[in-house]
N, C-alpha and C. Protein backbone atom coordinates (compact mmCIF):
# COMPACT_ATOMS: atom_id res chain seq x y z
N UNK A 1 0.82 -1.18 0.00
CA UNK A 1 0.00 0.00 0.00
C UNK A 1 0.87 1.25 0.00
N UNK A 2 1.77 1.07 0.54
CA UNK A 2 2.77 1.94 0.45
C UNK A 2 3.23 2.42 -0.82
N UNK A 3 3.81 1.49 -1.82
CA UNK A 3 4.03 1.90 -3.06
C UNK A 3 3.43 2.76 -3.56
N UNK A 4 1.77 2.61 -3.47
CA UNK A 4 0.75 2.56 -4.36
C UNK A 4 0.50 4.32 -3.79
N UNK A 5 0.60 4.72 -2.32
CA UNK A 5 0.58 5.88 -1.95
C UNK A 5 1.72 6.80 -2.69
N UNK A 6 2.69 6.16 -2.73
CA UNK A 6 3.90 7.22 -2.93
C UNK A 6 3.78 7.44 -4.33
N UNK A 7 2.91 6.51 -5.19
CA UNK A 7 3.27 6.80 -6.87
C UNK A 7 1.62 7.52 -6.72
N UNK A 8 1.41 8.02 -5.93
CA UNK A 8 0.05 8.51 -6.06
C UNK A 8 -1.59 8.04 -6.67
N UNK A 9 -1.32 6.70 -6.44
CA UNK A 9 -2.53 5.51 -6.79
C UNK A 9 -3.39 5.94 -5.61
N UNK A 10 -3.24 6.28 -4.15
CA UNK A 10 -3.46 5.96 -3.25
C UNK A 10 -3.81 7.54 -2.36
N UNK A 11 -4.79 7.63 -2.31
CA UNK A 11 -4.76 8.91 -0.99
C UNK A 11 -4.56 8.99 0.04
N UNK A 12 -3.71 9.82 0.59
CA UNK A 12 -3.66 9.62 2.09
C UNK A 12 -4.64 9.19 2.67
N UNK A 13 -6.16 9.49 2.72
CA UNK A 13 -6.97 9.43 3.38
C UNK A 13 -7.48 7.72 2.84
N UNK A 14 -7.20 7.21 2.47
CA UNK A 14 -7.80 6.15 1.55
C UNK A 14 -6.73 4.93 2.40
N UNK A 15 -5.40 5.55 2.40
CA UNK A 15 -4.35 4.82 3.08
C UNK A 15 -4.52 4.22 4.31
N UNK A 16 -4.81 5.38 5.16
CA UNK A 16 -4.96 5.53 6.79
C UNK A 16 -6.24 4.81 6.75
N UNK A 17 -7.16 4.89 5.96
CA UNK A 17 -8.60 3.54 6.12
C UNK A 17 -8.41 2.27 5.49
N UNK A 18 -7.33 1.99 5.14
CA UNK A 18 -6.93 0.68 4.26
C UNK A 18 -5.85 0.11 5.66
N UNK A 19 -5.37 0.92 6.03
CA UNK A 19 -4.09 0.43 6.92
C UNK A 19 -4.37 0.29 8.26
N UNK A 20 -5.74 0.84 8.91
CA UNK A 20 -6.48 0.78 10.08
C UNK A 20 -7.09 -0.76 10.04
N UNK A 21 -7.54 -1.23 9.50
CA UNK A 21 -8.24 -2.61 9.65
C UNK A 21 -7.66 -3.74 9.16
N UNK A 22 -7.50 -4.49 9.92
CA UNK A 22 -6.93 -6.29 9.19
C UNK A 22 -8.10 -6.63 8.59
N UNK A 23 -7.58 -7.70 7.49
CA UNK A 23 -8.61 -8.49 6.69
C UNK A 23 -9.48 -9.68 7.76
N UNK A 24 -10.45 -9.51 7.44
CA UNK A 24 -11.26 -10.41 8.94
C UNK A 24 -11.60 -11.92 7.57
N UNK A 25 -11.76 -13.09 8.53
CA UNK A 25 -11.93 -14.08 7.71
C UNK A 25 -12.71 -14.13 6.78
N UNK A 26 -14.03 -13.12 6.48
CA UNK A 26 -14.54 -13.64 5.82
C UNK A 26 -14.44 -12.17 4.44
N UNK A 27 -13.01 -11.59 5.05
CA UNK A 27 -12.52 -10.68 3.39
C UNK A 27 -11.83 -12.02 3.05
N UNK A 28 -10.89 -12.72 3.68
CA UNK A 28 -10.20 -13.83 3.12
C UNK A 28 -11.33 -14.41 2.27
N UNK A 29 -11.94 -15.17 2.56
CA UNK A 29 -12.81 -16.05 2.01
C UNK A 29 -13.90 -15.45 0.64
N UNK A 30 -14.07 -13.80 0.65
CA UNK A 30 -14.53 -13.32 -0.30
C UNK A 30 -13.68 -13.17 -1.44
N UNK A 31 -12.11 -13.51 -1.44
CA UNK A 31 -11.41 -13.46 -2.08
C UNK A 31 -11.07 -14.88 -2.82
N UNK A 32 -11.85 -15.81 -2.35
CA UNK A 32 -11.13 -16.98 -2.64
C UNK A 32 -10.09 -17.80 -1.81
N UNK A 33 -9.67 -17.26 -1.03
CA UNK A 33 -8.44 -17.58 -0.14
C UNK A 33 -9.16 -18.18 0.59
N UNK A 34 -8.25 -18.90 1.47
CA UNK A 34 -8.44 -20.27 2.46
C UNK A 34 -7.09 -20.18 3.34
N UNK A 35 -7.56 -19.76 4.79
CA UNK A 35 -6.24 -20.24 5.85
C UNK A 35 -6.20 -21.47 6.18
N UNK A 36 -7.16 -21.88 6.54
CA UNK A 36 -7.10 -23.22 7.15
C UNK A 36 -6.99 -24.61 6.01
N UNK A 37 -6.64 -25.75 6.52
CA UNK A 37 -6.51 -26.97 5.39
C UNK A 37 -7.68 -26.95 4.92
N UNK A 38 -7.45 -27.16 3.37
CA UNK A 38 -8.37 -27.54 2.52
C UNK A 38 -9.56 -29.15 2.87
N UNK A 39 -9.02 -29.75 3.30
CA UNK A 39 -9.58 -30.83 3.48
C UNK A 39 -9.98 -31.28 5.13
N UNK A 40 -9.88 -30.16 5.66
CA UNK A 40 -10.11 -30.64 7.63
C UNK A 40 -11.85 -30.09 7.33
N UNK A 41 -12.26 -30.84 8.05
CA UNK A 41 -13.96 -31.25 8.01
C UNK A 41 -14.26 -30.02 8.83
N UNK A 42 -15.67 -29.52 8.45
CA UNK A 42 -16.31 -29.55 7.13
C UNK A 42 -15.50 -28.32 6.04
N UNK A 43 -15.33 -29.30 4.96
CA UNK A 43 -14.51 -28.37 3.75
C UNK A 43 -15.65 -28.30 2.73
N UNK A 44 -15.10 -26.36 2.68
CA UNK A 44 -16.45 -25.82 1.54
C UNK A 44 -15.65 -25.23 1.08
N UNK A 45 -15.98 -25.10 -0.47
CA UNK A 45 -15.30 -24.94 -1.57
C UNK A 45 -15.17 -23.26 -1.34
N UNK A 46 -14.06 -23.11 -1.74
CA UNK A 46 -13.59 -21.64 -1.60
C UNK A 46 -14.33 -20.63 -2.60
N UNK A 47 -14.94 -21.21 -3.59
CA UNK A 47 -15.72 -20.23 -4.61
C UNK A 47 -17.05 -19.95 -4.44
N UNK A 48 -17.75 -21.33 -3.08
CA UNK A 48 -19.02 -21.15 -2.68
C UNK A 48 -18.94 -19.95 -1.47
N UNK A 49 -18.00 -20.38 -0.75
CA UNK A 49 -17.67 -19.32 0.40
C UNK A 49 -17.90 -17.72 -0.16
N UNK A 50 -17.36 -17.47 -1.18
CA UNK A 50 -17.08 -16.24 -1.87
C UNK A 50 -18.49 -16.09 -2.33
N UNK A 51 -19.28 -16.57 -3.29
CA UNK A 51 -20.65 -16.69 -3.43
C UNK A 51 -21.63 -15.98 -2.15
N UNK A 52 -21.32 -17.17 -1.24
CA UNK A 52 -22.03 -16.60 -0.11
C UNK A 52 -21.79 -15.24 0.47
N UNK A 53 -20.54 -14.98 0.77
CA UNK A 53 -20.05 -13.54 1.06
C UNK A 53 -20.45 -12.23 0.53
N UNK A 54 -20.72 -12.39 -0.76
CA UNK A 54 -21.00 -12.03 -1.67
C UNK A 54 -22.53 -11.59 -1.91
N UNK A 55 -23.29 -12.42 -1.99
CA UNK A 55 -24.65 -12.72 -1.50
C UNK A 55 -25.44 -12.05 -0.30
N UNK A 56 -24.52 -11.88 0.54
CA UNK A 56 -24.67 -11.03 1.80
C UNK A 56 -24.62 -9.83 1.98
N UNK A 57 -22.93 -9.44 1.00
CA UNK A 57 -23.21 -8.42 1.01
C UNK A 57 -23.97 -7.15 0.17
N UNK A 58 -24.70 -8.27 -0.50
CA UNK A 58 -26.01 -7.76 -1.57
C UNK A 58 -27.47 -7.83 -1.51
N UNK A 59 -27.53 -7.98 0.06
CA UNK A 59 -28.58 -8.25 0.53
C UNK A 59 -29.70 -9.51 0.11
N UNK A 60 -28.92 -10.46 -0.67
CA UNK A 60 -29.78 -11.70 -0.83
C UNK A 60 -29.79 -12.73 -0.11
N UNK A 61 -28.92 -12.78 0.72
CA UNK A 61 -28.83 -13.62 2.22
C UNK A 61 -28.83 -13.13 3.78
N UNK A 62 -29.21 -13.57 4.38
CA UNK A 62 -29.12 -12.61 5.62
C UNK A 62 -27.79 -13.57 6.52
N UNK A 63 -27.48 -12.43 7.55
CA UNK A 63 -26.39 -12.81 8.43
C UNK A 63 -26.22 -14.44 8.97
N UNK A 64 -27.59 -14.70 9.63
CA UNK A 64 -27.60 -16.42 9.99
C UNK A 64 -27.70 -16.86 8.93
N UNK A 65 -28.23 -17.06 7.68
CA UNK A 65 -28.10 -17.75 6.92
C UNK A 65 -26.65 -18.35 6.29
N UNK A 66 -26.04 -17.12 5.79
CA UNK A 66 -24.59 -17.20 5.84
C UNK A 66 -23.72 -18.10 6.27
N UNK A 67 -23.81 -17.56 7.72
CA UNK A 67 -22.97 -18.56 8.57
C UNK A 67 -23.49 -20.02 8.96
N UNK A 68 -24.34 -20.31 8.70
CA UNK A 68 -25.49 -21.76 8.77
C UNK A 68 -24.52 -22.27 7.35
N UNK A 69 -24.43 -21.58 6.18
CA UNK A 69 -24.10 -22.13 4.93
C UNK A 69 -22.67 -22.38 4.97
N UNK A 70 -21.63 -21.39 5.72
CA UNK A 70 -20.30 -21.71 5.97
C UNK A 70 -20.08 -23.27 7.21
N UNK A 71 -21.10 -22.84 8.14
CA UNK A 71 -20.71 -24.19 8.73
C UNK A 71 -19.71 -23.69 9.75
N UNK A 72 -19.52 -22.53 10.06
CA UNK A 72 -18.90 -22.54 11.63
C UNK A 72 -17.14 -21.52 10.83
N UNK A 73 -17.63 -21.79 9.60
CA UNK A 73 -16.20 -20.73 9.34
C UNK A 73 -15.80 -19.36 9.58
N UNK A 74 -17.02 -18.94 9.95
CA UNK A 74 -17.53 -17.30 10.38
C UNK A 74 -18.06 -16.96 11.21
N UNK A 75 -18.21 -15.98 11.89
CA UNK A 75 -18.91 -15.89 12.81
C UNK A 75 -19.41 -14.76 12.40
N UNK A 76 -21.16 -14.11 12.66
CA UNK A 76 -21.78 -12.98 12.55
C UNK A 76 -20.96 -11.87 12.30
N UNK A 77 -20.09 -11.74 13.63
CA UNK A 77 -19.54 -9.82 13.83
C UNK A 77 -18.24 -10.07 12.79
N UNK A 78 -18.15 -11.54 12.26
CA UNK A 78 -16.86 -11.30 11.19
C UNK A 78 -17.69 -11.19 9.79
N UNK A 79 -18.38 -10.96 9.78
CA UNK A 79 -19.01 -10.50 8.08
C UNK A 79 -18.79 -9.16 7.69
N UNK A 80 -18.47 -8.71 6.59
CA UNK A 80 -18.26 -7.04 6.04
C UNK A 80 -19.48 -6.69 5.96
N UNK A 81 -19.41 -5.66 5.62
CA UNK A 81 -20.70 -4.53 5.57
C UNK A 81 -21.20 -4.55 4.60
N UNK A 82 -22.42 -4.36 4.61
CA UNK A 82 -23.25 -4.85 3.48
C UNK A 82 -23.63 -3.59 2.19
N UNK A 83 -23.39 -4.02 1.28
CA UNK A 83 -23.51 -2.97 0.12
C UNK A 83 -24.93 -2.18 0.51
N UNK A 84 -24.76 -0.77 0.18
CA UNK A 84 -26.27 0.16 0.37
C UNK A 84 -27.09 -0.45 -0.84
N UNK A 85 -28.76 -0.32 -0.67
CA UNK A 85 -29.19 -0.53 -2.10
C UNK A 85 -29.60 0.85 -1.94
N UNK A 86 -29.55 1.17 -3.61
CA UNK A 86 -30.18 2.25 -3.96
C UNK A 86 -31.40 3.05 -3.75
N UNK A 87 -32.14 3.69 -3.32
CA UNK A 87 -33.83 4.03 -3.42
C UNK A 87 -34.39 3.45 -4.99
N UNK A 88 -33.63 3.67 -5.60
CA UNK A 88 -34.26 3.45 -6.56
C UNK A 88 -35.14 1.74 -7.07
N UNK A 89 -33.93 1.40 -6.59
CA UNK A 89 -33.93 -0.07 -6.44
C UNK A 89 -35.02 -0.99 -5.73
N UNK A 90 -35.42 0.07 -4.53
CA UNK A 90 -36.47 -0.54 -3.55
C UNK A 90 -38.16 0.29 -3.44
N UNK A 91 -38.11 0.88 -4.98
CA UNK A 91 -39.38 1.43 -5.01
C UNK A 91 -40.17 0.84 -5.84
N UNK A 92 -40.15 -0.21 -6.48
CA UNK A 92 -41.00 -1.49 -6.50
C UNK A 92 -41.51 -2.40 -5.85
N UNK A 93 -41.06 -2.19 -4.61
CA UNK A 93 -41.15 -2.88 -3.34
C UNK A 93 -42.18 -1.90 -2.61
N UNK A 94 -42.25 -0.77 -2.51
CA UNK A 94 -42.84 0.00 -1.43
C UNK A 94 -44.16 0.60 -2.56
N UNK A 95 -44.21 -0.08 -3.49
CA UNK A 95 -45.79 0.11 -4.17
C UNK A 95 -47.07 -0.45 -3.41
């Protein structure tokens, strides 16, 4: 991140909120990545994990569901924040 600040990719302010927080397990897992062995029980495929993560944070799954679908790889307060939906988006809904 450093690089990326000094060649001016990077804003200070963008830095100091990138460099304040560790990746929590389930940025790992939205990435595809896997800490733990691939094969120690129960093993879920790293692209469903990401799916699900994903899913969540698009409001098509809710928080327990999630973690019911990971199977104990997550816990609630380790999920990211969930994308805003638009107004626009939810005024077919409020007809």
């Amino acid at each position: 991140m450093k690089q990326l600040k000094s060649f001016g990719l990077l804003s200070k302010d963008d830095y100091k909120l990138l460099d304040s927080r560790s990746p929590t397990r389930a940025d790992y897992l939205e990435c595809n990545l896997r800490i733990t062995e691939e094969l120690q029980s129960p093993y879920i495929a790293t692209g469903f994990s990401a799916a699900a993560i994903r899913a969540y944070r698009s409001h098509r799954l809710s928080a327990e569901r999630v973690t019911e679908l990971l199977r104990g790889q997550i816990e609630i307060d380790e999920l990211p924040l969930r994308d805003e939906i638009p107004l626009e988006a939810m005024r077919g809904e409020l007809r």
